[in-house]
N, C-alpha and C. Protein backbone atom coordinates (compact mmCIF):
# COMPACT_ATOMS: atom_id res chain seq x y z
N UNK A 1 -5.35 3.23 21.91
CA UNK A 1 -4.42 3.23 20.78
C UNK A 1 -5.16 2.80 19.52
N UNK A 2 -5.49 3.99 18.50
CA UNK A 2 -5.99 3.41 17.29
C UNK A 2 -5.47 2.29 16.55
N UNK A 3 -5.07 1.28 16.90
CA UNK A 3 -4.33 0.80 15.58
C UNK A 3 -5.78 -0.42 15.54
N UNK A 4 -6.46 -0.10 13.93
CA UNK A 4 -7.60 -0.85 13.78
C UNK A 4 -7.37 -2.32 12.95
N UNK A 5 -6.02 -2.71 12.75
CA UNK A 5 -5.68 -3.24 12.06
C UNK A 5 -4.65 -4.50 11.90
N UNK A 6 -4.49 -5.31 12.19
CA UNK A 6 -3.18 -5.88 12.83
C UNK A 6 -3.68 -7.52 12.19
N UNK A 7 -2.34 -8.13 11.51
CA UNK A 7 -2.13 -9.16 11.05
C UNK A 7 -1.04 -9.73 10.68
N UNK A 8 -0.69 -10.98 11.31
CA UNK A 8 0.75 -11.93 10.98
C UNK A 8 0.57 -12.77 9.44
N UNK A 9 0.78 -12.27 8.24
CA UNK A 9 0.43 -12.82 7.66
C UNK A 9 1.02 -13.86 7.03
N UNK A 10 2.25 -14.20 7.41
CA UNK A 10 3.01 -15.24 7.26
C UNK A 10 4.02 -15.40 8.64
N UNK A 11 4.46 -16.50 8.85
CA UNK A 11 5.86 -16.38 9.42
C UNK A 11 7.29 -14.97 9.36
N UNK A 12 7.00 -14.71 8.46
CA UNK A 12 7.76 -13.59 7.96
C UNK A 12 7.08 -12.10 8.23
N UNK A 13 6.03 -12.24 7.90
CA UNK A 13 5.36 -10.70 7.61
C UNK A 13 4.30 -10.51 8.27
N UNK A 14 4.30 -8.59 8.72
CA UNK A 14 3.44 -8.38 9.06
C UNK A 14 2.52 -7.39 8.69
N UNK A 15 1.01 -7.10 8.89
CA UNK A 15 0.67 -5.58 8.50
C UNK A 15 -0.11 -5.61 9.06
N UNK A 16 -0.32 -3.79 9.08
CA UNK A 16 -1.10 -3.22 10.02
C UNK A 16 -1.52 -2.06 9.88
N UNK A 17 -2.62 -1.54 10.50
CA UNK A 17 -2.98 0.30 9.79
C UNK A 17 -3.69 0.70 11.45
N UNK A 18 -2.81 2.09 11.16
CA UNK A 18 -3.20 2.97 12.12
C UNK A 18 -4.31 4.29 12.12
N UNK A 19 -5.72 4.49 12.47
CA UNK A 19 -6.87 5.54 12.34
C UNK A 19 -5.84 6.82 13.14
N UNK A 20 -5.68 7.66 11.94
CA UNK A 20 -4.78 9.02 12.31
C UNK A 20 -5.88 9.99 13.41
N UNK A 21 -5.95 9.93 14.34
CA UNK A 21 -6.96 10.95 15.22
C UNK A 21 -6.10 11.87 16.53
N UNK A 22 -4.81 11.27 16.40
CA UNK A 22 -3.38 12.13 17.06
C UNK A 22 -3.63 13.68 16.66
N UNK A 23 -2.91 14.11 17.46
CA UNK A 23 -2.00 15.44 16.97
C UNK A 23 -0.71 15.60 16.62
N UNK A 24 -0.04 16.16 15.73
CA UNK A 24 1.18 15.89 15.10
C UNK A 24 2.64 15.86 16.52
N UNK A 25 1.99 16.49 17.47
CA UNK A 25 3.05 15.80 18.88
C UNK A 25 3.12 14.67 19.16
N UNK A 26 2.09 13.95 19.52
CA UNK A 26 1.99 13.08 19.81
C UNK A 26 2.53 12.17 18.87
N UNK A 27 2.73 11.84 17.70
CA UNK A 27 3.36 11.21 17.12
C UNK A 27 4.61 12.01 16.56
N UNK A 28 5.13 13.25 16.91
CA UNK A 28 6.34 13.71 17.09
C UNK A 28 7.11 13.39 18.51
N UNK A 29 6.41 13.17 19.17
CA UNK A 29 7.15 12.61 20.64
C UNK A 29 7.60 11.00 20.53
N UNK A 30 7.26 10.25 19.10
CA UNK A 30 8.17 9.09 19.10
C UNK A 30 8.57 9.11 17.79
N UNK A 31 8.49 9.34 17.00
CA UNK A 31 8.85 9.39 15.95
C UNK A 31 9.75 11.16 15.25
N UNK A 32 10.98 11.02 14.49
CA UNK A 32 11.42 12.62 14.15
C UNK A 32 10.91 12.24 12.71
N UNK A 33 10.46 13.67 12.33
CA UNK A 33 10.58 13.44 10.31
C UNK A 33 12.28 13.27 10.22
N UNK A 34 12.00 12.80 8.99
CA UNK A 34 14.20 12.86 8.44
C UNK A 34 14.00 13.83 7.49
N UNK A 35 12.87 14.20 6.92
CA UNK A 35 13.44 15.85 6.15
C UNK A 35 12.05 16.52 5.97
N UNK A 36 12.35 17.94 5.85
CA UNK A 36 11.63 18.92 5.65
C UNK A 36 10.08 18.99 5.08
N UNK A 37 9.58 18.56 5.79
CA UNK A 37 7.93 18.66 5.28
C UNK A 37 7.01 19.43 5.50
N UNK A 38 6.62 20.64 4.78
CA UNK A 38 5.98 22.09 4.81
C UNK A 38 4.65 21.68 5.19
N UNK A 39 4.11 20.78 4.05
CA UNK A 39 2.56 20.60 4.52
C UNK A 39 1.82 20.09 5.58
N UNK A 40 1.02 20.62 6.63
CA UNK A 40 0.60 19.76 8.37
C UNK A 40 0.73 18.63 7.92
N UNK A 41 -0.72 18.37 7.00
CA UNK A 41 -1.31 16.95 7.42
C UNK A 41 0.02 15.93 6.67
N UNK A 42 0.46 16.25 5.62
CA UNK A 42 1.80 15.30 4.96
C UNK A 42 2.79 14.66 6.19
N UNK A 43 3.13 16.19 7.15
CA UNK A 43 4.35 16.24 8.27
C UNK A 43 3.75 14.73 9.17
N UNK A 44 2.47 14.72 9.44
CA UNK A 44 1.80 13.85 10.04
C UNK A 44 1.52 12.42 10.21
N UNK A 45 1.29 12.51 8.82
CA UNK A 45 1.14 11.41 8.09
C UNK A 45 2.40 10.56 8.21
N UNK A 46 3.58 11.06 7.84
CA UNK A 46 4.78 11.12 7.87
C UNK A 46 5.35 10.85 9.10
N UNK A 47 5.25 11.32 9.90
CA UNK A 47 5.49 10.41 11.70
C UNK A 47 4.75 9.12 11.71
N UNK A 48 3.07 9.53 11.55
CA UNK A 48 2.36 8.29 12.06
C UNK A 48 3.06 6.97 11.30
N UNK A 49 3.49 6.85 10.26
CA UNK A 49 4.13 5.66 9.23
C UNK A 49 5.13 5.34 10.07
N UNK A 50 5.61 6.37 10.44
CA UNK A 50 7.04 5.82 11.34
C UNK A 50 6.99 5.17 12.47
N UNK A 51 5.63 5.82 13.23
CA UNK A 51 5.31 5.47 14.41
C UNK A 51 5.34 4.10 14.35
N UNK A 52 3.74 3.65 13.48
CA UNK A 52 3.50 2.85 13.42
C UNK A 52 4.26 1.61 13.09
N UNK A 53 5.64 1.23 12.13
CA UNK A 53 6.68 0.82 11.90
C UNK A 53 7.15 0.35 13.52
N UNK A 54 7.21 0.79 14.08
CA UNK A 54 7.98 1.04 15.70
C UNK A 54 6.75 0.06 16.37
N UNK A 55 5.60 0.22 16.35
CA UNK A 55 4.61 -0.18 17.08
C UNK A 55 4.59 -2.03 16.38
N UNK A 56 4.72 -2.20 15.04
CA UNK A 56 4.31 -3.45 14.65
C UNK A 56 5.72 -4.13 14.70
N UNK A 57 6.91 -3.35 14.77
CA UNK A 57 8.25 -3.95 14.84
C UNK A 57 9.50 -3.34 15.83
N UNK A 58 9.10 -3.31 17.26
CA UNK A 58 9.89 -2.84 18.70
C UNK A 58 11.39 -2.18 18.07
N UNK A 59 12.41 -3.11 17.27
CA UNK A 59 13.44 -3.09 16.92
C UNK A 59 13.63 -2.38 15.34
N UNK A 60 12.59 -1.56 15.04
CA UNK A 60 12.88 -1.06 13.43
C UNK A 60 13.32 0.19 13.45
N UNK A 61 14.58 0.36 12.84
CA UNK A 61 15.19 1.05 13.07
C UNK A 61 15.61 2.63 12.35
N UNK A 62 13.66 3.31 12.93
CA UNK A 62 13.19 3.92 11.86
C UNK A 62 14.22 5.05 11.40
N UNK A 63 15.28 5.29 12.44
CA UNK A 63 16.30 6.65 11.91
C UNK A 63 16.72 6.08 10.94
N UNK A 64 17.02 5.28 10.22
CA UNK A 64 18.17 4.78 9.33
C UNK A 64 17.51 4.71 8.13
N UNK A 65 15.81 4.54 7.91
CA UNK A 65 14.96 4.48 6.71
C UNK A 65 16.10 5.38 5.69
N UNK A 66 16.36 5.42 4.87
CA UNK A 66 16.93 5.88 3.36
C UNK A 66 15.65 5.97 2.00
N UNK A 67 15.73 6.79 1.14
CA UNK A 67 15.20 6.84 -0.17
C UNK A 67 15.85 7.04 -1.21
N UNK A 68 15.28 6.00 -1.93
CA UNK A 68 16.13 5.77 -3.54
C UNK A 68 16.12 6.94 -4.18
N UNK A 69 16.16 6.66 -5.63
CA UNK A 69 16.13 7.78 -6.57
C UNK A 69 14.53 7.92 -6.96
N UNK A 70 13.35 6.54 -6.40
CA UNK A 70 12.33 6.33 -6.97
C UNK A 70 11.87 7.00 -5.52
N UNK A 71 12.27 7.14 -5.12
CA UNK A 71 11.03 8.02 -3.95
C UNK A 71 10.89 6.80 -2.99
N UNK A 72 11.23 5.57 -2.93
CA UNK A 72 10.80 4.50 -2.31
C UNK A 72 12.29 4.04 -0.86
N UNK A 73 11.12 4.40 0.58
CA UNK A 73 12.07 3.90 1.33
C UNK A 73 12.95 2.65 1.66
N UNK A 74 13.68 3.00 1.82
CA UNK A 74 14.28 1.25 2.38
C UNK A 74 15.52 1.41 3.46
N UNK A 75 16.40 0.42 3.76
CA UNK A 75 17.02 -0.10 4.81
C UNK A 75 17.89 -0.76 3.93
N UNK A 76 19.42 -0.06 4.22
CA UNK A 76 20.45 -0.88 3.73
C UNK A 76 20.61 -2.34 4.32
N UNK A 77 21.42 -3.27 3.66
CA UNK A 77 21.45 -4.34 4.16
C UNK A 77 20.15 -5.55 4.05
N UNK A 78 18.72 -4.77 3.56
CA UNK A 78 17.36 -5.24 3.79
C UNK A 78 17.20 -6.14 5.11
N UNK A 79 17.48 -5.40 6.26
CA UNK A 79 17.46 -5.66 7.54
C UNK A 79 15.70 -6.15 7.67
N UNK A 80 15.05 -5.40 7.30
CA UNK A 80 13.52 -5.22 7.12
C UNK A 80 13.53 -4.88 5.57
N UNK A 81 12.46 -5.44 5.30
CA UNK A 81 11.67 -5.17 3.86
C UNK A 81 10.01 -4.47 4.35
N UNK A 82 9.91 -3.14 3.80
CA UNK A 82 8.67 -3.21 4.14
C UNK A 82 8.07 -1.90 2.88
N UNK A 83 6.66 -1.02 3.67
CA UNK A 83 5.97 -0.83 2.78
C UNK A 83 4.98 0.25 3.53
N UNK A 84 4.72 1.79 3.69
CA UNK A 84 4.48 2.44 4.15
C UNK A 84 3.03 3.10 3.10
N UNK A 85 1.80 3.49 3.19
CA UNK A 85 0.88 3.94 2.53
C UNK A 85 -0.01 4.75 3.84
N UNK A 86 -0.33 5.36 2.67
CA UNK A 86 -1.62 7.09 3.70
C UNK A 86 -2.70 7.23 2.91
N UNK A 87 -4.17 7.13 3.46
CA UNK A 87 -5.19 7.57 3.00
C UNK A 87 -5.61 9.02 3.71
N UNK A 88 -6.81 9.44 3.64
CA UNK A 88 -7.31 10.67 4.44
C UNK A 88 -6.71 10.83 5.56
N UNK A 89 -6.88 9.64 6.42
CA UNK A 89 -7.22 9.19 7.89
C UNK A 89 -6.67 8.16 8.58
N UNK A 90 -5.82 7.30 7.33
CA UNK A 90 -5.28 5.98 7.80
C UNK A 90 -3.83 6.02 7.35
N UNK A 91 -3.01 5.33 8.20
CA UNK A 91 -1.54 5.36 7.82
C UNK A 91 -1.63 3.67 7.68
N UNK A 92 -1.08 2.85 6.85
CA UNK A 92 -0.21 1.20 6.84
C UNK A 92 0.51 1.38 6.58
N UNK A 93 1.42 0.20 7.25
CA UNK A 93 2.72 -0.49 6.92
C UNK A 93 2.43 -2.40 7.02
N UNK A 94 3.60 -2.63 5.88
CA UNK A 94 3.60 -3.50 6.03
C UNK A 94 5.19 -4.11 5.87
N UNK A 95 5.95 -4.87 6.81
CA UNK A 95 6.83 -5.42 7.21
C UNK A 95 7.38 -6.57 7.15
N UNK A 96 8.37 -7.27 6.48
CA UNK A 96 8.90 -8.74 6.39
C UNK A 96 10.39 -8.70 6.49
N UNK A 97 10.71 -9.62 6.97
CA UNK A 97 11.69 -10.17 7.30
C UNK A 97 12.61 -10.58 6.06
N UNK A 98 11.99 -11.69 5.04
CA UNK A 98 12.43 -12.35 4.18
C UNK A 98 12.16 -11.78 2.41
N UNK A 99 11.00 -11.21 2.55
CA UNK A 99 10.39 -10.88 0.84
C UNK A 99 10.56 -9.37 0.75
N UNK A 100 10.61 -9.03 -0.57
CA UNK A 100 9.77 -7.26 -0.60
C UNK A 100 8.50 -7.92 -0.49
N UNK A 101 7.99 -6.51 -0.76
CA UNK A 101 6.21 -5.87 -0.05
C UNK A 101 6.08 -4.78 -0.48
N UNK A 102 4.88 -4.72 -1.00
CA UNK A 102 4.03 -3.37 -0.97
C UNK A 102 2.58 -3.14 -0.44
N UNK A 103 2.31 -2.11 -0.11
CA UNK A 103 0.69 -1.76 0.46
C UNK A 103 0.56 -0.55 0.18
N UNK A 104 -0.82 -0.70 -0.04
CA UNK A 104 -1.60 1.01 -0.27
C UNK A 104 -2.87 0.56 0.32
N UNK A 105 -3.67 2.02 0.37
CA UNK A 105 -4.72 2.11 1.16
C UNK A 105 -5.32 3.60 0.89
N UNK A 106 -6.98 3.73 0.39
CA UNK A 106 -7.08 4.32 -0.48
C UNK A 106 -8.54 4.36 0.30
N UNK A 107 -9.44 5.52 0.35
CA UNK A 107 -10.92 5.98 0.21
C UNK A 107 -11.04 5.98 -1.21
N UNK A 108 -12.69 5.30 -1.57
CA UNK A 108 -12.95 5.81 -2.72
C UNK A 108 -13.33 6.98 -3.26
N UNK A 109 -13.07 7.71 -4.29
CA UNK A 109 -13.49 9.01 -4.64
C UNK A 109 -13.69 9.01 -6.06
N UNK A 110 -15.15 9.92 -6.13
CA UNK A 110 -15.87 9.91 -7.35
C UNK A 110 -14.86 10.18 -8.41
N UNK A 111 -13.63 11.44 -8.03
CA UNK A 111 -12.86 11.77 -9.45
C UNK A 111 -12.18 10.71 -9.80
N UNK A 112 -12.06 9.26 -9.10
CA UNK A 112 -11.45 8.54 -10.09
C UNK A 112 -11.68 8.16 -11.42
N UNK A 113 -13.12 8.06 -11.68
CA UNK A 113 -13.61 7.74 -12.65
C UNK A 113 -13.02 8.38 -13.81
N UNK A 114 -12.61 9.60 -13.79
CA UNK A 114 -12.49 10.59 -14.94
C UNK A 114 -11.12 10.56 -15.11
N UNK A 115 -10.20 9.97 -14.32
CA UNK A 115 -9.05 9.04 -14.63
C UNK A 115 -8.48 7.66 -14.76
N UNK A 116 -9.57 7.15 -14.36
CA UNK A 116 -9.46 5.22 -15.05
C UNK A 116 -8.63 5.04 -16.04
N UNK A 117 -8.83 5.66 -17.46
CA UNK A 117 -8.34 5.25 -18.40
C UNK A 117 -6.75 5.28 -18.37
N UNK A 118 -6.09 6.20 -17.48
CA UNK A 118 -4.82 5.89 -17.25
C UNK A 118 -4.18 5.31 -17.00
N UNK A 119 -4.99 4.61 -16.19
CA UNK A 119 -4.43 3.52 -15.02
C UNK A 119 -5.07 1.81 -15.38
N UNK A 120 -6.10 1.73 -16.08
CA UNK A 120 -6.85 0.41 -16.07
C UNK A 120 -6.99 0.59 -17.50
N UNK A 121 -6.40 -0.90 -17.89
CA UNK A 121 -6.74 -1.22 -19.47
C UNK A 121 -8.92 -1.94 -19.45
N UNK A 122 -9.04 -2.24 -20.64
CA UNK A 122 -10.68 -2.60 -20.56
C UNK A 122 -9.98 -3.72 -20.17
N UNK A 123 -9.23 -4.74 -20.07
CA UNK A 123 -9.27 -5.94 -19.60
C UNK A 123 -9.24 -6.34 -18.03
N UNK A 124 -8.65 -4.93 -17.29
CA UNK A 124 -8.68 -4.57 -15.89
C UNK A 124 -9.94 -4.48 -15.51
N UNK A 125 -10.78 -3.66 -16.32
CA UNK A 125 -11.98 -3.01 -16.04
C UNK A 125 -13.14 -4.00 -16.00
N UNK A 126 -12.89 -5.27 -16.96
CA UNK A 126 -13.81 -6.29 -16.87
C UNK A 126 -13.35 -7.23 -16.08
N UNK A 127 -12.24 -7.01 -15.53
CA UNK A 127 -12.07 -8.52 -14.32
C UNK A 127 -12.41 -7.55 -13.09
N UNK A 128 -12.30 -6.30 -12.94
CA UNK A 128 -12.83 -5.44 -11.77
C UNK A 128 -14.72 -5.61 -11.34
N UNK A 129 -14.81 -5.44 -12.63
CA UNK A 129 -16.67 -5.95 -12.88
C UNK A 129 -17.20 -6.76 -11.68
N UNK A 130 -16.46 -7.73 -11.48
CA UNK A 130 -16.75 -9.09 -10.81
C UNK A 130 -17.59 -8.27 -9.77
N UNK A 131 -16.30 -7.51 -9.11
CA UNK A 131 -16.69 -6.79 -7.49
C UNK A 131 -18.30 -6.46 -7.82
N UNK A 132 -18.74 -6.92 -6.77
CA UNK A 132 -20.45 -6.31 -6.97
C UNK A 132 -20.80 -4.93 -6.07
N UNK A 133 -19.42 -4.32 -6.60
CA UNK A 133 -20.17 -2.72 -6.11
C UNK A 133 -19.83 -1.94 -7.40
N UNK A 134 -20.07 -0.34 -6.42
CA UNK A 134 -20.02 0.64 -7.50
C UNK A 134 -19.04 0.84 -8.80
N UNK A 135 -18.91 1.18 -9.51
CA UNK A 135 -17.53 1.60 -10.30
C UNK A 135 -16.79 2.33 -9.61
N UNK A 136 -17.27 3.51 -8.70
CA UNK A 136 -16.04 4.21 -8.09
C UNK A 136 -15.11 2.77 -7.46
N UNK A 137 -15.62 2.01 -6.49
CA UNK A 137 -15.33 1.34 -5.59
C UNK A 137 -14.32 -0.06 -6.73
N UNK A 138 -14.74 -0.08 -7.85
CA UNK A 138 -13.93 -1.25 -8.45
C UNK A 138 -12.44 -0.73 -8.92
N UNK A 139 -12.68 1.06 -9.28
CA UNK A 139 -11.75 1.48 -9.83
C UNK A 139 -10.63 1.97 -8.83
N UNK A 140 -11.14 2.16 -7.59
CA UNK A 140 -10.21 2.66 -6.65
C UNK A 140 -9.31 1.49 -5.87
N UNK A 141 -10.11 -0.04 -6.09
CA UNK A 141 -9.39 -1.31 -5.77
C UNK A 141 -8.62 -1.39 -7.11
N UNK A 142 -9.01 -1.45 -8.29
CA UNK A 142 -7.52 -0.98 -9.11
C UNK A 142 -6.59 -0.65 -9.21
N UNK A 143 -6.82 0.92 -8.52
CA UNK A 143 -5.86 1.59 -8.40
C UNK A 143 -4.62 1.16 -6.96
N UNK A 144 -5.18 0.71 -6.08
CA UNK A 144 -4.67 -0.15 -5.02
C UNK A 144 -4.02 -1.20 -5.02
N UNK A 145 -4.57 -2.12 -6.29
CA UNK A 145 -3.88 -3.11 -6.62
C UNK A 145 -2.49 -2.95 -7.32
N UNK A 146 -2.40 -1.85 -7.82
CA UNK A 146 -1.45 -1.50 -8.85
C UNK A 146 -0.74 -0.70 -7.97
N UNK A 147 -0.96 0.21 -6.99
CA UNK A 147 -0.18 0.69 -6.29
C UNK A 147 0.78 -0.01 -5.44
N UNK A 148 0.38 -1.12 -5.02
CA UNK A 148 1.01 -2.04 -4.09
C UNK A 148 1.89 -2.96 -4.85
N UNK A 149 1.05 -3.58 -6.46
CA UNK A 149 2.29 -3.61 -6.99
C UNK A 149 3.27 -2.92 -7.25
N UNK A 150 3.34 -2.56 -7.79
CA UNK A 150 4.63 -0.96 -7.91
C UNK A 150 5.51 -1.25 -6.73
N UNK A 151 4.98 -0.92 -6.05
CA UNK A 151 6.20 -0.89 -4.65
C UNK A 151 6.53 -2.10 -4.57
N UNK A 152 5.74 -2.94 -4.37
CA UNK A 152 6.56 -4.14 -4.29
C UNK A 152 7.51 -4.88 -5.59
N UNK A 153 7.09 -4.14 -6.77
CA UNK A 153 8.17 -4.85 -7.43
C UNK A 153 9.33 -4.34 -7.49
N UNK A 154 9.27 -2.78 -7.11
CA UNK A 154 10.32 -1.71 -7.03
C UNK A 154 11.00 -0.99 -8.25
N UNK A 155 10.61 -0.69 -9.39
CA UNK A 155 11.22 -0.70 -10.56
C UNK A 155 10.31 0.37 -10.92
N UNK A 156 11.21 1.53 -11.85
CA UNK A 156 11.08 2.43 -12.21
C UNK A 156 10.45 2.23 -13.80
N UNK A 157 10.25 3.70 -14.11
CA UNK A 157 9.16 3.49 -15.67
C UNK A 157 7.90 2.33 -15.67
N UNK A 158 7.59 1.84 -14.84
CA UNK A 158 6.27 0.96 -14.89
C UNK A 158 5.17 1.93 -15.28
N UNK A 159 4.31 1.38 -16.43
CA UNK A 159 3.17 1.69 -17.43
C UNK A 159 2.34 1.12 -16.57
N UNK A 160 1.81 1.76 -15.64
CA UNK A 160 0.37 0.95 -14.65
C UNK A 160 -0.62 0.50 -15.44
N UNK A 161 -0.90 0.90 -16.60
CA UNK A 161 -2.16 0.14 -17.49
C UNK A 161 -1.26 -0.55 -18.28
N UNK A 162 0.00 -0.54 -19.08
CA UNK A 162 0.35 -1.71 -19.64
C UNK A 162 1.08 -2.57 -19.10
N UNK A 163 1.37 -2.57 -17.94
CA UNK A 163 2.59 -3.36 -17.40
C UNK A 163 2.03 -4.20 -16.10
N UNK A 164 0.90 -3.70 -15.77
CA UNK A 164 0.43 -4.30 -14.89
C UNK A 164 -1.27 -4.87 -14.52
N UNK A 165 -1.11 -6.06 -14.90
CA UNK A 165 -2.27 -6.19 -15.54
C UNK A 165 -3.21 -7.09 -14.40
N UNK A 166 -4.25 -6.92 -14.25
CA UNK A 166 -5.55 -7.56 -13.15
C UNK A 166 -6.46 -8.80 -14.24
N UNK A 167 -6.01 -10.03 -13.76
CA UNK A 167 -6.39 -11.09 -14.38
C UNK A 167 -8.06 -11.62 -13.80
N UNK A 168 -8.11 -11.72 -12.63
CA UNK A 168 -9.10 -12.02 -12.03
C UNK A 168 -9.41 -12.03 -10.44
N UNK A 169 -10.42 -11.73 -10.06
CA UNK A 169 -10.97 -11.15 -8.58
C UNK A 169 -12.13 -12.07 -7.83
N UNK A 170 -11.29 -12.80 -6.85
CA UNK A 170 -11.95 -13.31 -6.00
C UNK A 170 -12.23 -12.91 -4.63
N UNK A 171 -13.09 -13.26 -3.88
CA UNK A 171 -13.57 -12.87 -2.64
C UNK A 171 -14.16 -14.08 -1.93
N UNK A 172 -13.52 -14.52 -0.63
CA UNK A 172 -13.44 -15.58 -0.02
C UNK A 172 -14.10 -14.80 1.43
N UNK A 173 -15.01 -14.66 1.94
CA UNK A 173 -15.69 -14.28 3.07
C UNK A 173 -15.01 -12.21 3.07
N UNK A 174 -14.69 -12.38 3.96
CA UNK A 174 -13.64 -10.94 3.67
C UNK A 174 -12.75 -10.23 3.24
N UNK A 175 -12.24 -11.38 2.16
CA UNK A 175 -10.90 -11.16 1.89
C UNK A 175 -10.73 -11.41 0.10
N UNK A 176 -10.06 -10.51 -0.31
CA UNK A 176 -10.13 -10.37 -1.74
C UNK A 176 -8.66 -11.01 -2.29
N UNK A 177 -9.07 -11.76 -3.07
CA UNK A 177 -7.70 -12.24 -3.97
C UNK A 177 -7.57 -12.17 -5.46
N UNK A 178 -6.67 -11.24 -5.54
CA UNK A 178 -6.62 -10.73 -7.22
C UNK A 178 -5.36 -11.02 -7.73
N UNK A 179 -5.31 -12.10 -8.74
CA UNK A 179 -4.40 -12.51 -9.70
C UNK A 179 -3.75 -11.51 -10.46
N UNK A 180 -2.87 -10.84 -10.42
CA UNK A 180 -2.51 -9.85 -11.48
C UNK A 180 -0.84 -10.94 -12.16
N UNK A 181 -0.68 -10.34 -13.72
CA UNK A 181 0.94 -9.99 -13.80
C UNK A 181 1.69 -9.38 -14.58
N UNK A 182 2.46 -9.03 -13.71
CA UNK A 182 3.34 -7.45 -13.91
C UNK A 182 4.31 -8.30 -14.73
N UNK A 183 4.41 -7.14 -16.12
CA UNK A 183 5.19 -7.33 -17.28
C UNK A 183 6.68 -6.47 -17.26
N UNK A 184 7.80 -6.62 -16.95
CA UNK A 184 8.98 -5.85 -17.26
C UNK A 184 9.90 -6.38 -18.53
N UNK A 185 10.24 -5.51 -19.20
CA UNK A 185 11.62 -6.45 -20.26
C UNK A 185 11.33 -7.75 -20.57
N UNK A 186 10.32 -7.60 -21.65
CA UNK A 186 9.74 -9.10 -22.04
C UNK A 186 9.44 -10.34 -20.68
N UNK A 187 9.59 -9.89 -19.80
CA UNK A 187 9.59 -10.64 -18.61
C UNK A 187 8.35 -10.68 -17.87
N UNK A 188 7.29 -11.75 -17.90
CA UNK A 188 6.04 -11.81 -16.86
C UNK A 188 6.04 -12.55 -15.60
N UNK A 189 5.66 -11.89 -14.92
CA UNK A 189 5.25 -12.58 -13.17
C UNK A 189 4.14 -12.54 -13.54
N UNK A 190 3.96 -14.14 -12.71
CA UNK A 190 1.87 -14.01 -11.43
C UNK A 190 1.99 -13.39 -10.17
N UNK A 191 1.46 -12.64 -9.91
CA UNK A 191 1.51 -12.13 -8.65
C UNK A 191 0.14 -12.16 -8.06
N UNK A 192 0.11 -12.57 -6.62
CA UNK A 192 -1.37 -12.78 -5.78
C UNK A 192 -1.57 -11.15 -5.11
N UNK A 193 -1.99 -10.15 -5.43
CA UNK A 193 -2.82 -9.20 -4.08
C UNK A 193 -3.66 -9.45 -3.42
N UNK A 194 -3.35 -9.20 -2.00
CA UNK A 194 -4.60 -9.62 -0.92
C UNK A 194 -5.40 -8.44 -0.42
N UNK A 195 -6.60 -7.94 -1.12
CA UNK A 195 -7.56 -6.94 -0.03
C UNK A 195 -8.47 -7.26 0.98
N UNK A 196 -8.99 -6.03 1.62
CA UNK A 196 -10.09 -5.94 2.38
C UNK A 196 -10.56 -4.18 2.14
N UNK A 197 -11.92 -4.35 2.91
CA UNK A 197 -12.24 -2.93 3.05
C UNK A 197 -11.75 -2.90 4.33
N UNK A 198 -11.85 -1.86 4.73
CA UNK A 198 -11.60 -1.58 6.22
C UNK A 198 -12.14 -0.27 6.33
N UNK A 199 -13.17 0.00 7.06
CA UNK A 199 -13.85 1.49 7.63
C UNK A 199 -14.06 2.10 6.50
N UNK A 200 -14.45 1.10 5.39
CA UNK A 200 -14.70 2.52 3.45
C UNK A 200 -13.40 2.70 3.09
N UNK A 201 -12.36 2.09 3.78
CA UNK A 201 -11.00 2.33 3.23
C UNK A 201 -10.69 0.89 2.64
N UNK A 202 -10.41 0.87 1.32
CA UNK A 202 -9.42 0.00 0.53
C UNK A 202 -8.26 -0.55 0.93
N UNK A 203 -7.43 -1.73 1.40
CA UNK A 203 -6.75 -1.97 2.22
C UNK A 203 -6.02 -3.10 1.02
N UNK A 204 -4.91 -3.15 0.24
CA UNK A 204 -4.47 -4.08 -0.60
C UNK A 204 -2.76 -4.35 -0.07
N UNK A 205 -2.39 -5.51 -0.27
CA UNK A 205 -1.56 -6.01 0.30
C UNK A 205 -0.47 -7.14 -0.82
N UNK A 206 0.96 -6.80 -0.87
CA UNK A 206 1.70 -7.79 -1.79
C UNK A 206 2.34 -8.28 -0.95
N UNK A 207 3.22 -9.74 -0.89
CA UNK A 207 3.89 -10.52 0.11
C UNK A 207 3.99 -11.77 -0.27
């Protein structure tokens, strides 16, 4: 069972990522899509999230998942709070009991560069610096960081370069901790993101 990934990260929450190397049966034999998905690898992708949901939480009660008007799943009642992301090759979720959550999970790729400026103000770009790798690799943990915010704060019209801002980037043995805070309606949060790499894959985490 691929799952390369697995962590209790509080009393409350969990996450985890699954290496997609199935065939779309095999994760159609536990998981149904809930609507119409033309493209293979999407249809796929799209079980394995579900699967995986099922695998890190016995009792989740993936028929009932619902989507807003923002594209973002959830669970009436917030029975579960959680947080579904797809790279090439990798499906996460991440799951709580008590908080929202968001996660993404991302390969780096050279064309980010030639879209940075959308997404990362220069003040992003110099607390990204820190990371002592490539630029692809600082900009695609950017983009991760901001993705995971998003979902986890849940709110529509967010300006990813003005609204959400990367203060500073630490790294404690394996594990990355980035200060960001997300600006709504004159209103600022601190918010902590937690990364890792995992297999060249970007792995960022809110909770």
């Amino acid at each position: 069972m691929p799952l390369v990934y697995q962590q209790n990260i509080n009393e409350h929450a969990k996450i985890g990522v699954w290496h997609i190397t199935e065939s779309e049966t095999f994760f159609s034999e536990k998981a149904a899509a809930q609507y119409i998905i033309n493209h293979p690898k999407k249809r796929v992708q799209h079980l394995a999230g579900r699967h995986l949901l099922k695998v890190m939480e016995h009792n989740f009660p993936v028929e009932l998942i619902q989507i807003n008007k923002h594209g973002r799943p959830f669970l009436e009642n917030n029975l579960f709070y959680f947080s579904i992301a797809h790279s090439e090759a990798y499906v996460s979720v991440i799951i709580s009991t008590k908080n929202s959550v968001g996660v993404d999970i991302e390969s780096p790729n050279p064309k980010i560069e030639s879209i940075k400026d959308k997404f990362l103000s220069a003040y992003d770009i110099n607390s990204l610096s820190k990371i002592a790798q490539s630029n692809v690799y600082q900009f695609t943990m950017g983009w991760c960081v901001k993705e995971a915010l998003y979902k986890w704060a849940g709110l529509s019209g967010i300006n990813f370069k003005l609204q959400l801002n990367i203060k500073s980037v630490m790294k404690e043995n394996d594990l990355y901790t980035i200060d960001c805070v997300v600006e709504k309606d004159s209103v600022k949060k601190s918010v902590l993101v937690n990364g890792i790499v995992l297999n060249d894959n970007i792995l960022t985490w809110v909770c």
